[in-house]
Protein backbone atom coordinates (compact mmCIF):
# COMPACT_ATOMS: atom_id res chain seq x y z
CA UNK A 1 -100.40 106.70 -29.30
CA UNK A 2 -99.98 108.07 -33.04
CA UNK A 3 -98.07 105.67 -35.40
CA UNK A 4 -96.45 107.44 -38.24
CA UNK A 5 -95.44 105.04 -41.55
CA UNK A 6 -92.39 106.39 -42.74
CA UNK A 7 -89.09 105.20 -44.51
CA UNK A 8 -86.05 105.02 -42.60
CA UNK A 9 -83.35 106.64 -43.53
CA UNK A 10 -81.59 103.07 -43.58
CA UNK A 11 -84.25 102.42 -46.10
CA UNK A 12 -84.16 105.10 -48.12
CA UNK A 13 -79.76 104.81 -48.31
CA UNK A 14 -80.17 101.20 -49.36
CA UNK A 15 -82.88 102.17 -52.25
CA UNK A 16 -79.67 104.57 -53.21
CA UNK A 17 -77.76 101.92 -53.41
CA UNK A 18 -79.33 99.28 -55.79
CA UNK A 19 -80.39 101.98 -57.50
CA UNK A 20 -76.77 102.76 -58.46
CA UNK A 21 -75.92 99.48 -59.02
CA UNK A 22 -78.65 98.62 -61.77
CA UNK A 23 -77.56 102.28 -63.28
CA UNK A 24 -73.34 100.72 -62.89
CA UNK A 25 -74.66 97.82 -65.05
CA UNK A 26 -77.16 99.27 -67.15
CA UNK A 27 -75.37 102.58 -68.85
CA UNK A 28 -72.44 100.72 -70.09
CA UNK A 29 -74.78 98.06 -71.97
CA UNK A 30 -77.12 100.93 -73.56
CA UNK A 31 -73.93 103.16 -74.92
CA UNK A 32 -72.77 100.15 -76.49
CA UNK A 33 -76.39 99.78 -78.33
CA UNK A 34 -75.81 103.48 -79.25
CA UNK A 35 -72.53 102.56 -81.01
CA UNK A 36 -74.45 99.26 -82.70
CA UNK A 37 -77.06 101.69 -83.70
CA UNK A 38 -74.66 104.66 -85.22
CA UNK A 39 -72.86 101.67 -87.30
CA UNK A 40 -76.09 99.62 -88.67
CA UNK A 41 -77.34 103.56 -89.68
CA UNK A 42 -73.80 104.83 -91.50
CA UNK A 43 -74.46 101.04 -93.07
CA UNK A 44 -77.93 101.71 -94.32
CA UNK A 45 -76.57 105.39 -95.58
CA UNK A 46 -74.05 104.02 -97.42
CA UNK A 47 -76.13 101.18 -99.39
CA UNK A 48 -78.44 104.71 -100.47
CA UNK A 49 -75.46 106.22 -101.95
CA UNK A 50 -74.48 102.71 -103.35
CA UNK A 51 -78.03 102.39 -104.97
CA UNK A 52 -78.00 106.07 -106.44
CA UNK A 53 -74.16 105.70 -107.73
CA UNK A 54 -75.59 102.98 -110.02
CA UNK A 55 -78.66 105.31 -110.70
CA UNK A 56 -76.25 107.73 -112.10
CA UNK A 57 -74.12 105.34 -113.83
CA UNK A 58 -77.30 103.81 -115.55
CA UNK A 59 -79.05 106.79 -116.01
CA UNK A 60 -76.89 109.52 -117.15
CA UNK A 61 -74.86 110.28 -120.07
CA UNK A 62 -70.97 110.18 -119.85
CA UNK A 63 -71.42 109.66 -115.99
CA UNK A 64 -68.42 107.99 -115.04
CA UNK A 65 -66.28 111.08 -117.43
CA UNK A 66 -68.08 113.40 -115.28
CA UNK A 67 -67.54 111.26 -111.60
CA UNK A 68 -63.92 111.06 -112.69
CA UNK A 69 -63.74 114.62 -113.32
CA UNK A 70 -65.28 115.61 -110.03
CA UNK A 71 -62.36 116.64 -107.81
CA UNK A 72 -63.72 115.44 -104.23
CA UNK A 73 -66.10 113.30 -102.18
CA UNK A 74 -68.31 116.53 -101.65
CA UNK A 75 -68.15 116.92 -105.59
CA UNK A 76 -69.50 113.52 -106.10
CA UNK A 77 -71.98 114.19 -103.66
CA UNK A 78 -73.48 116.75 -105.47
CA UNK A 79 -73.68 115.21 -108.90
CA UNK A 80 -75.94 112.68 -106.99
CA UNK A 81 -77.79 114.74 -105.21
CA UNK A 82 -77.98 117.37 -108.23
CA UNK A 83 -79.22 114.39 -109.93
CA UNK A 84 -82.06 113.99 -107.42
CA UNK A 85 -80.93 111.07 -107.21
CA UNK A 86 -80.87 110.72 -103.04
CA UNK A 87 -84.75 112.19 -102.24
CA UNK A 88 -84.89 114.11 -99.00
CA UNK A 89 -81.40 113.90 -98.08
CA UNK A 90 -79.17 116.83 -96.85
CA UNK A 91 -77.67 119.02 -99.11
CA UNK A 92 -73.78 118.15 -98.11
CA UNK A 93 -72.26 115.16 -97.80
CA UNK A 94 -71.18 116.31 -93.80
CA UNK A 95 -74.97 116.56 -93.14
CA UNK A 96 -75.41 113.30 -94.88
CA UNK A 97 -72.67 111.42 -93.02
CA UNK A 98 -74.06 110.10 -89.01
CA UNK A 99 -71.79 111.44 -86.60
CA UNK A 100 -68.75 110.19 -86.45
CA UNK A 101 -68.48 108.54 -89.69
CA UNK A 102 -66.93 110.01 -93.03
CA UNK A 103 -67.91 108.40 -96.46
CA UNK A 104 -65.24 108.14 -99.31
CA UNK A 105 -66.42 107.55 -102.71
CA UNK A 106 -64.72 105.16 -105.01
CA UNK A 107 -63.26 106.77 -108.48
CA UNK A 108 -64.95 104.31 -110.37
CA UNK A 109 -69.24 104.43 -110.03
CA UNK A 110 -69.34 100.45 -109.68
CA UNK A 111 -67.46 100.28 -106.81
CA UNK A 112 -68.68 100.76 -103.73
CA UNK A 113 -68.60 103.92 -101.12
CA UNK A 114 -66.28 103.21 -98.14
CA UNK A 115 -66.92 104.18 -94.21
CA UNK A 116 -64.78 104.77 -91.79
CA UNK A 117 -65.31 105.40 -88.19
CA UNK A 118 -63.65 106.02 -84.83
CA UNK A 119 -62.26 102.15 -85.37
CA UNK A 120 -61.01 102.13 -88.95
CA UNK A 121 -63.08 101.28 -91.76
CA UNK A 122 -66.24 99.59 -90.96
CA UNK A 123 -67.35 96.43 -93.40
CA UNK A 124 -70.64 96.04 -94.85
């Protein structure tokens, strides 16, 4: 008599199972990390544009007549980054921004940058 070690299909339908309820539990936690993550890195982003607003403001001559001046956020964005003031970053403020966050610059170079998100603006 031959005696063949094999899974049941019982078995194999209850492995199924717990595996789909650690995967019930599990995905909800790790999209919420995701979210933590996206916020803590718009965060970070905006203290660099922070730190090279007061660059500029130090640095240059007649900086806040020419941040006044500049008609937009993407404006402002480029007298920073024309300024090479913000090393190895993305040449537009979009590519700049994570996703799903938008930056707004303050009019006046010693205030600070503003986020908003899918929830409203996010404090840092």
């Amino acid at each position: 008599m031959h005696s063949k070690k094999a899974f049941t299909l019982i078995e194999i339908l209850i492995c199924v199972g717990v595996l789909g309820l650690l995967a019930t539990f599990t995905v909800p936690k790790l999209r919420g990390i995701v979210g933590v993550t996206n916020v803590a890195t718009a965060k970070t982003m905006a203290h660099g544009l922070n730190g090279a607003m007061f660059a500029y403001y130090e640095t240059i001559s007649g900086a806040q007549t020419a941040w006044t001046a500049a008609a937009d956020d993407e404006t402002k964005y480029q007298l920073l980054y024309g300024a090479q003031l913000l090393p190895n970053a993305p040449a537009t403020l979009a590519g700049y921004s994570p996703s799903g966050f938008t930056f707004t610059f303050p009019s006046l170079l010693t205030a600070r940058v503003v986020i908003t998100g899918s929830s409203g603006v996010v404090a840092y």
